[in-house]
Protein backbone atom coordinates (compact mmCIF):
# COMPACT_ATOMS: atom_id res chain seq x y z
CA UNK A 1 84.10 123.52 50.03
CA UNK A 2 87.42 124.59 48.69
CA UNK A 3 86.64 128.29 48.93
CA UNK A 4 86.19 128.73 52.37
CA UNK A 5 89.20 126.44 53.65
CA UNK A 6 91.44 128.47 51.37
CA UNK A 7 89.61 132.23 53.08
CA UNK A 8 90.32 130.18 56.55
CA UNK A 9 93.95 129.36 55.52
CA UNK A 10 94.97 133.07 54.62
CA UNK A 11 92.56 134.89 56.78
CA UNK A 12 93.46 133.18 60.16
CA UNK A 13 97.69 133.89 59.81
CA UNK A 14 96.50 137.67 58.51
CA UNK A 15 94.25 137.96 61.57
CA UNK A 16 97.03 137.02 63.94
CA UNK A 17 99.52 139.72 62.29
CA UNK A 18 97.61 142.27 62.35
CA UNK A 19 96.88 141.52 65.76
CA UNK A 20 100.57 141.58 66.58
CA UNK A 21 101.16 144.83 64.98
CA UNK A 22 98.92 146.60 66.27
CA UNK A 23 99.71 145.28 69.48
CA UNK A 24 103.56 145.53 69.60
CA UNK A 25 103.63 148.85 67.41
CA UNK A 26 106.72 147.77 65.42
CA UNK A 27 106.61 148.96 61.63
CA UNK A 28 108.35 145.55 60.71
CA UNK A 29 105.23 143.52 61.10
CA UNK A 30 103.44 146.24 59.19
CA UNK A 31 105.91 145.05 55.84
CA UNK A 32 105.40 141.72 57.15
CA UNK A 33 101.95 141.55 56.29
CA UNK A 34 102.13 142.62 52.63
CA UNK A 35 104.90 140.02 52.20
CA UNK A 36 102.39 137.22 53.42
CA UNK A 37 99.62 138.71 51.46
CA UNK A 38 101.76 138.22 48.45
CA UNK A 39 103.68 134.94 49.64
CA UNK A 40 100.01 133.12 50.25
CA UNK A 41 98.61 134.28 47.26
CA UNK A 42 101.01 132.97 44.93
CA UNK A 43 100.98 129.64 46.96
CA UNK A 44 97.24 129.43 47.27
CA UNK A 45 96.49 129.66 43.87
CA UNK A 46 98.24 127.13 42.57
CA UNK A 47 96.64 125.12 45.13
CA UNK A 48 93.03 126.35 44.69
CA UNK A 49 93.58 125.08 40.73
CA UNK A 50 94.53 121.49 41.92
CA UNK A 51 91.49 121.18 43.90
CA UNK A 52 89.58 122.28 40.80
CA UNK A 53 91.03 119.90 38.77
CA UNK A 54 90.17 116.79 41.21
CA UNK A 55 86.51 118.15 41.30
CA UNK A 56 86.60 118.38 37.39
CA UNK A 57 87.88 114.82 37.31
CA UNK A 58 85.48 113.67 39.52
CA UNK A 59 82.68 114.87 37.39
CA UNK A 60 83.84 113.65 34.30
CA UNK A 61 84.29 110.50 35.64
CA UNK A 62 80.84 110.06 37.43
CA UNK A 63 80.07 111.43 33.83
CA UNK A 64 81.46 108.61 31.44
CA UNK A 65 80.32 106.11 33.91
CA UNK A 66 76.67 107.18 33.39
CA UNK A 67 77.30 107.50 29.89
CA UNK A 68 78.74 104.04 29.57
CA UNK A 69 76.05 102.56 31.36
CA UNK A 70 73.31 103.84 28.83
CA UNK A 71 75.44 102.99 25.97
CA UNK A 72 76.33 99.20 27.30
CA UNK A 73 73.29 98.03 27.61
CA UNK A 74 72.48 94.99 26.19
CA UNK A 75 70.11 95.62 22.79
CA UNK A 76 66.60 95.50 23.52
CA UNK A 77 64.99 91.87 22.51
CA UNK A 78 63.73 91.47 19.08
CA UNK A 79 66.44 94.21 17.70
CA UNK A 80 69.02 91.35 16.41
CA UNK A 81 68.11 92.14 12.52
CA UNK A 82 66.56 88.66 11.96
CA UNK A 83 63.10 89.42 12.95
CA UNK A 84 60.11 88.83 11.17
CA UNK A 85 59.24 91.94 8.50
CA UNK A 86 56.79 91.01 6.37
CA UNK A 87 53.88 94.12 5.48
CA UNK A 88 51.75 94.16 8.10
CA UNK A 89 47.95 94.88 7.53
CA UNK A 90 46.41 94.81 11.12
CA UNK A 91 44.47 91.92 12.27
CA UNK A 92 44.78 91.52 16.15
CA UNK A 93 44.58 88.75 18.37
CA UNK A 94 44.88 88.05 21.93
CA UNK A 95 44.74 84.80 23.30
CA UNK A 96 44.80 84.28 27.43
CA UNK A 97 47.15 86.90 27.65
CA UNK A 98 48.37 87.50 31.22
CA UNK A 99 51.00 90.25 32.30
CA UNK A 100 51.90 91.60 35.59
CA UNK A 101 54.17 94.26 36.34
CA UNK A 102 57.40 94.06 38.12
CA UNK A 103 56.24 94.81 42.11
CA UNK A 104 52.52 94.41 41.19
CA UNK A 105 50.67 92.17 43.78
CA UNK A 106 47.93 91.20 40.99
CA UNK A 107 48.08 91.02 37.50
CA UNK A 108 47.14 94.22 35.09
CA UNK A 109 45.93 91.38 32.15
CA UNK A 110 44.62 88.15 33.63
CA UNK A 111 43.80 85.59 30.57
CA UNK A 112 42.04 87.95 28.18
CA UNK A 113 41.43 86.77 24.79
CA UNK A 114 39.45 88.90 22.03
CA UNK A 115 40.10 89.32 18.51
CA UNK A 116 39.95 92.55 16.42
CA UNK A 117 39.55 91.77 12.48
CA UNK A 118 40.99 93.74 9.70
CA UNK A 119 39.74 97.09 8.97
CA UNK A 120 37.63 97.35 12.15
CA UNK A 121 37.60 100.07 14.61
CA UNK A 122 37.91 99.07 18.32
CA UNK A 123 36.69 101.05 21.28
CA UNK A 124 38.25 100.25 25.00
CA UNK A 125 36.94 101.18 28.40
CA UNK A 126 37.04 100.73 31.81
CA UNK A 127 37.60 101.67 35.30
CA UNK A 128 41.37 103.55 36.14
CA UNK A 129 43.55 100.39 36.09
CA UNK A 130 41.51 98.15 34.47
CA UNK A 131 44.67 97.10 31.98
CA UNK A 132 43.26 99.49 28.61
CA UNK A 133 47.05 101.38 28.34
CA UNK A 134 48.73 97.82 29.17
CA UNK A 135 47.06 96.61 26.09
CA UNK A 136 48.42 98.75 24.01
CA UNK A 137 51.64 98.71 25.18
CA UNK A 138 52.15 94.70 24.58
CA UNK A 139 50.52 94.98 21.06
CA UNK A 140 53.94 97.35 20.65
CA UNK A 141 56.35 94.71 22.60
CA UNK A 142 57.19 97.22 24.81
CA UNK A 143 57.14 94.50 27.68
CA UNK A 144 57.40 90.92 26.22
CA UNK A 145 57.17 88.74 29.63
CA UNK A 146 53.47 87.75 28.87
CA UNK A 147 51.33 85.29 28.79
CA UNK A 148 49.53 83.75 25.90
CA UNK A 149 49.53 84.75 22.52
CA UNK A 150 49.05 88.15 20.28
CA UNK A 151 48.93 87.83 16.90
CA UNK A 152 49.05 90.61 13.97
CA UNK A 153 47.82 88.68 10.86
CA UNK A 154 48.62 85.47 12.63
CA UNK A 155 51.75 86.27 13.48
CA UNK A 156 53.22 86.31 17.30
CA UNK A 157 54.27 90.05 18.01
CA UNK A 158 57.36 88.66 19.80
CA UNK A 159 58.56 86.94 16.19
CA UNK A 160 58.46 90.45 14.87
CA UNK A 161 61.11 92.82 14.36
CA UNK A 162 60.64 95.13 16.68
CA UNK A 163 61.53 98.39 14.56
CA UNK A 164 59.40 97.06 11.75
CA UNK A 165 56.58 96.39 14.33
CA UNK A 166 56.18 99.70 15.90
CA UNK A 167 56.99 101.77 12.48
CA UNK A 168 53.58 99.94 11.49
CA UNK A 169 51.50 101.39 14.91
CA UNK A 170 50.45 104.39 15.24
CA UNK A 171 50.06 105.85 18.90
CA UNK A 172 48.92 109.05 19.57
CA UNK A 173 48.97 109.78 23.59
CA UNK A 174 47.07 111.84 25.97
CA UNK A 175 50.27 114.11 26.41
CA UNK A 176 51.88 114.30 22.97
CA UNK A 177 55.70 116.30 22.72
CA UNK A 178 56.54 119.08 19.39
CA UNK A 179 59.89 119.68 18.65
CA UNK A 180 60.97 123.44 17.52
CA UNK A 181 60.63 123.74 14.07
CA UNK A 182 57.78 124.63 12.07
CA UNK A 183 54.15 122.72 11.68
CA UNK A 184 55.42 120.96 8.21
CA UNK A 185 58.56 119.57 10.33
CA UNK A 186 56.70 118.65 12.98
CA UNK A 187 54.22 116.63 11.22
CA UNK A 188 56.56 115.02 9.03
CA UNK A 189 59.36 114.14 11.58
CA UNK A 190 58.14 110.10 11.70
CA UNK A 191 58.57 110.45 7.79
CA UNK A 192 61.59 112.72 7.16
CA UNK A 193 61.49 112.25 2.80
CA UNK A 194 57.30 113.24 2.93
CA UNK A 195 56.47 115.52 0.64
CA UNK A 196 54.19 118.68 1.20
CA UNK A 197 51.16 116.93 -0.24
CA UNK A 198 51.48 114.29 2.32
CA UNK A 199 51.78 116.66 5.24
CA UNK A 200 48.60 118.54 4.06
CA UNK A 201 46.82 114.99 3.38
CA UNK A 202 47.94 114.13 7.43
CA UNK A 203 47.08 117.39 8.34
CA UNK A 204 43.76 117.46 6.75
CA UNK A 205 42.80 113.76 8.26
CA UNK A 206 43.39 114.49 12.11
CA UNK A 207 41.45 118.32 11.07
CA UNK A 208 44.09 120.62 12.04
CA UNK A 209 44.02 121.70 8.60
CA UNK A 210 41.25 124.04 9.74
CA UNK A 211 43.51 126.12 12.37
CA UNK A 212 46.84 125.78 9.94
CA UNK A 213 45.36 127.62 7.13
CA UNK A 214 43.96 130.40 9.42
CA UNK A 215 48.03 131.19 10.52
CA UNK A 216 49.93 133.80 8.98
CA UNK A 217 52.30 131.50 7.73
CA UNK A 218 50.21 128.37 7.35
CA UNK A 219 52.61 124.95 7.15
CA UNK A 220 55.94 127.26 7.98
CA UNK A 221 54.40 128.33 11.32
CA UNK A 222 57.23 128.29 14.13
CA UNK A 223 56.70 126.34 16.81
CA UNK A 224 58.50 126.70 19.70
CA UNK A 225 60.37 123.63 21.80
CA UNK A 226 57.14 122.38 23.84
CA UNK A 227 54.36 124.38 21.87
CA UNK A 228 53.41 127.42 24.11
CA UNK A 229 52.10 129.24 21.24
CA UNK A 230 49.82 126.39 20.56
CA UNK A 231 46.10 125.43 22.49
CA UNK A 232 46.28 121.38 23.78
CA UNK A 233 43.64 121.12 20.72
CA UNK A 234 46.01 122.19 18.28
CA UNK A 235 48.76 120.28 19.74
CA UNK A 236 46.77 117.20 19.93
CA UNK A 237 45.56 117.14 16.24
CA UNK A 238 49.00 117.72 14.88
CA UNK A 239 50.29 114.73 16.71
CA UNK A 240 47.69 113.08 15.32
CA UNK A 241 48.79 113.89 11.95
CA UNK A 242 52.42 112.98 12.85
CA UNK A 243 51.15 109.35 13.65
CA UNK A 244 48.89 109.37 10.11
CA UNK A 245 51.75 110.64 7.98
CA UNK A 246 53.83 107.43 7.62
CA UNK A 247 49.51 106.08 7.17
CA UNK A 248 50.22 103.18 9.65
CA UNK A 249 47.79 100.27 9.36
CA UNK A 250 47.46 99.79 13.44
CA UNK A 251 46.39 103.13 14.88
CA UNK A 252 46.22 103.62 18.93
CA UNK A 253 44.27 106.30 20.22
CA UNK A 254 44.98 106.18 24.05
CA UNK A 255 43.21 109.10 25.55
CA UNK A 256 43.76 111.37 22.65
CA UNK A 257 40.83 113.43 23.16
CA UNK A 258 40.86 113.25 27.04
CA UNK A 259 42.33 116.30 27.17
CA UNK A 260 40.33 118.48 24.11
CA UNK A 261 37.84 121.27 24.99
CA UNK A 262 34.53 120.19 23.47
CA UNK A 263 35.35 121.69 20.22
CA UNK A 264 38.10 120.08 19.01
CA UNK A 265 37.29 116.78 20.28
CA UNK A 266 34.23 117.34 18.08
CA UNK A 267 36.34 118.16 15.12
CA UNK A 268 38.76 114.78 15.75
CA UNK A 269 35.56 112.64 16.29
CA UNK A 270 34.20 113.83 13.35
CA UNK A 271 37.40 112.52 11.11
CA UNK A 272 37.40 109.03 13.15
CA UNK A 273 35.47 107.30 10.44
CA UNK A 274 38.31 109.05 7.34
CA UNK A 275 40.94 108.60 10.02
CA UNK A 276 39.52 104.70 10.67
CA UNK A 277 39.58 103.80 6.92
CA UNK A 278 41.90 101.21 5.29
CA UNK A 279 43.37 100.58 8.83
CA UNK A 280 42.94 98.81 11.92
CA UNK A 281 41.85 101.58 14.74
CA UNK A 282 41.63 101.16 18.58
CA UNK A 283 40.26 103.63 20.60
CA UNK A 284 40.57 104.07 24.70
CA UNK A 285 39.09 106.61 26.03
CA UNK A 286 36.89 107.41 29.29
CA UNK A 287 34.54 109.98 27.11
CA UNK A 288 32.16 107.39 25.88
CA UNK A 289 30.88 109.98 23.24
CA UNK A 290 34.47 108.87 21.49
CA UNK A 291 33.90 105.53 21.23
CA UNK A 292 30.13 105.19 20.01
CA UNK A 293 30.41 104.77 16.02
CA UNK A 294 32.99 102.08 17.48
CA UNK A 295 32.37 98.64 15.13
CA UNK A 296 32.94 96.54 18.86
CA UNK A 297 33.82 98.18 22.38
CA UNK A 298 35.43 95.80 24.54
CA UNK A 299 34.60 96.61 28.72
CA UNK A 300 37.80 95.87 30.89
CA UNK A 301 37.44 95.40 34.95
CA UNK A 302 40.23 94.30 36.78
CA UNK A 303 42.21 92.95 33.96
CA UNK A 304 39.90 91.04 32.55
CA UNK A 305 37.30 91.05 29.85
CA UNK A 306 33.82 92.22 31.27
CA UNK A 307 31.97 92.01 28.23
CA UNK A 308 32.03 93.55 24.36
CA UNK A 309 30.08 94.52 21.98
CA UNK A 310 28.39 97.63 20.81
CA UNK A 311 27.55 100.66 22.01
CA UNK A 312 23.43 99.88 22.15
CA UNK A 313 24.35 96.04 23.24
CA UNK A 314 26.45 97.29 26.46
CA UNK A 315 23.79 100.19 27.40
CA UNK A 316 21.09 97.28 27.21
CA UNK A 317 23.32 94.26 29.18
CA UNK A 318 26.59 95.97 31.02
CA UNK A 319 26.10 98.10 33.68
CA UNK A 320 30.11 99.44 33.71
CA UNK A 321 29.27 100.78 30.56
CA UNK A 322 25.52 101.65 31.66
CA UNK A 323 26.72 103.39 34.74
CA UNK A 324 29.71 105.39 33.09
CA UNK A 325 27.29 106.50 30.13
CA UNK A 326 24.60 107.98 32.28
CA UNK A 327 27.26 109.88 34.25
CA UNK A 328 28.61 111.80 31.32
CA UNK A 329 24.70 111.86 29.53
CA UNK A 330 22.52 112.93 32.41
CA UNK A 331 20.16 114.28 29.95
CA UNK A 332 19.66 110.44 28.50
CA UNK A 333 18.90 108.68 32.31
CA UNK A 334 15.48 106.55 31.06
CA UNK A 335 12.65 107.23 32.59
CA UNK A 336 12.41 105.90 35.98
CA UNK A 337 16.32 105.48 36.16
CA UNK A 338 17.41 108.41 38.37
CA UNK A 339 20.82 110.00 38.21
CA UNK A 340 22.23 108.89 41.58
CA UNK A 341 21.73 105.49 40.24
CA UNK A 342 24.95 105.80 37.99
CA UNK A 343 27.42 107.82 40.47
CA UNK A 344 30.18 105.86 41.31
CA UNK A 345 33.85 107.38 41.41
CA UNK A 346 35.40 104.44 40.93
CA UNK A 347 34.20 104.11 37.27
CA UNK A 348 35.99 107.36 36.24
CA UNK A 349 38.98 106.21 33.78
């Protein structure tokens, strides 16, 4: 905006002298010019850097109020130093647990109450908003307006320090971020003191171990802000091993082999039973294949519990599961059970 008031400001006099000289003929307007040429540039420059300034200021100020909004915030709750830390070893309860989010006309969880017991690996399906994702992200206080109770070895989450509690769950997502640096930093940025043996022991777990070894540099491969030299399987099983190298004893699985070409979700559901031992796994995923060797799967619809059990129980008594199953297993349909009998878009996670 500055720019072309100050061109208007010199160019409009300029316009008009040149118009006069030419007009009148006189040589004295000819020298007049060049002395206004000089006159406004030594005046409009100093004026030109004052505007600058008040649009600097203005920025910096709009800046440092942004900043001081982010940094003023009061400290998120459970983060006062006096929570509960004791070693966690992962037994989970919920108990009537209801939570609805801010704007939501009905609630994501409505008074669902399951238990998963120590050691145990826990499948979770359903249909796209069903409340699978919000489960996961209460177990890790990220909201804590609830109701009901969940428990982690008896426990309430909410009397938990919240730092200890999440540096004790692992979460791999369906969209996982790597930082530049190479694969040994990447892996073993939750766990900054690991040593090579434990990056190799992480690495071997989620089975990238099998693609690491076949790079030129192995460990010490570069990887570039956002991974573009990488394939979403590779990607994928080394944020799996970032989650297994500080070997939490609550691992969350949401969607981690949605997005896997059939290969390496093979590989990673292969290593679920090494990745599941000694800890407490749960498992959401819409690929049922994922979730079969599950010890329970628990079937969510519309927030609340549909049923749970095993993967032979629901194909016999739930037809969510049934329905969902069949889609992705054509080749299975029972006799006398045709395909169209289990399309329904709705049931896609």
């Amino acid at each position: 905006m500055v720019k072309p008031l100050e061109r208007l400001a010199v160019s409009a006099p300029y316009a008009f002298g040149v118009y006069l000289a030419v007009s009148s003929g006189d040589p004295v307007y000819v020298g007049a010019l060049f002395a206004f040429l000089m006159l406004s540039q030594r005046v409009a420059g100093p004026l030109m850097q004052m505007a600058q300034l008040i649009n600097q200021y203005d920025e910096a100020r709009t800046a440092v109020t942004i900043v001081g909004r982010l940094v003023n915030q009061p400290p998120e709750e459970g983060r006062s130093g006096h929570g509960v830390r004791v070693p966690l070893k992962g037994h989970i309860e919920f108990s009537g647990v209801t939570f609805k989010y801010k704007g939501a006309v009905s609630p994501a969880l409505n008074s669902i109450s399951f238990e998963i017991p120590l050691g145990t690996t826990l499948g979770v399906m359903g249909k796209s908003g069903s409340g699978k994702t919000t489960i996961t992200r209460l177990l890790q206080r990220l909201h804590s307006d609830y109701g009901g109770l969940i428990k982690v070895d008896g426990v309430d989450v909410r009397e938990y320090d919240v730092d200890h509690l999440r540096r004790n769950v692992g979460v791999v997502l369906q969209e996982n971020f790597l930082f530049s640096g190479t694969i040994r930093e990447n892996i073993a940025a939750a766990k900054p003191d690991a040593t090579f043996d434990d990056v190799v022991r992480a690495a071997r777990l989620a089975g990238a171990e099998e693609f690491i070894d076949k790079l030129p540099r192995g460990y010490e491969t570069y990887i570039y802000e956002g991974s573009t030299n990488l394939s979403g399987g590779q990607r994928q099983r080394l944020a799996i091993a970032r989650a297994l190298i500080v070997d939490p004893p609550i691992l969350i699985l949401d969607e981690a082999t949605s997005a896997l070409d059939a290969e390496s979700e093979t590989i990673v559901n292969a290593n679920i039973s090494r990745i599941a031992q000694g800890r407490t796994l749960i498992i959401i995923s819409h690929r049922l294949s994922s979730l079969t060797k599950a010890d329970a799967i628990l079937v969510l619809n519309r927030g609340v519990v549909n049923d749970i059990g095993r993967h032979e129980e629901l194909l016999e008594r739930n037809d969510i599961y049934s329905s969902l199953w069949y889609q992705q297993n054509t080749h299975l349909v029972p006799a006398g059970r045709t395909e169209k009998n289990f399309r329904s878009p709705t049931l896609v996670s």
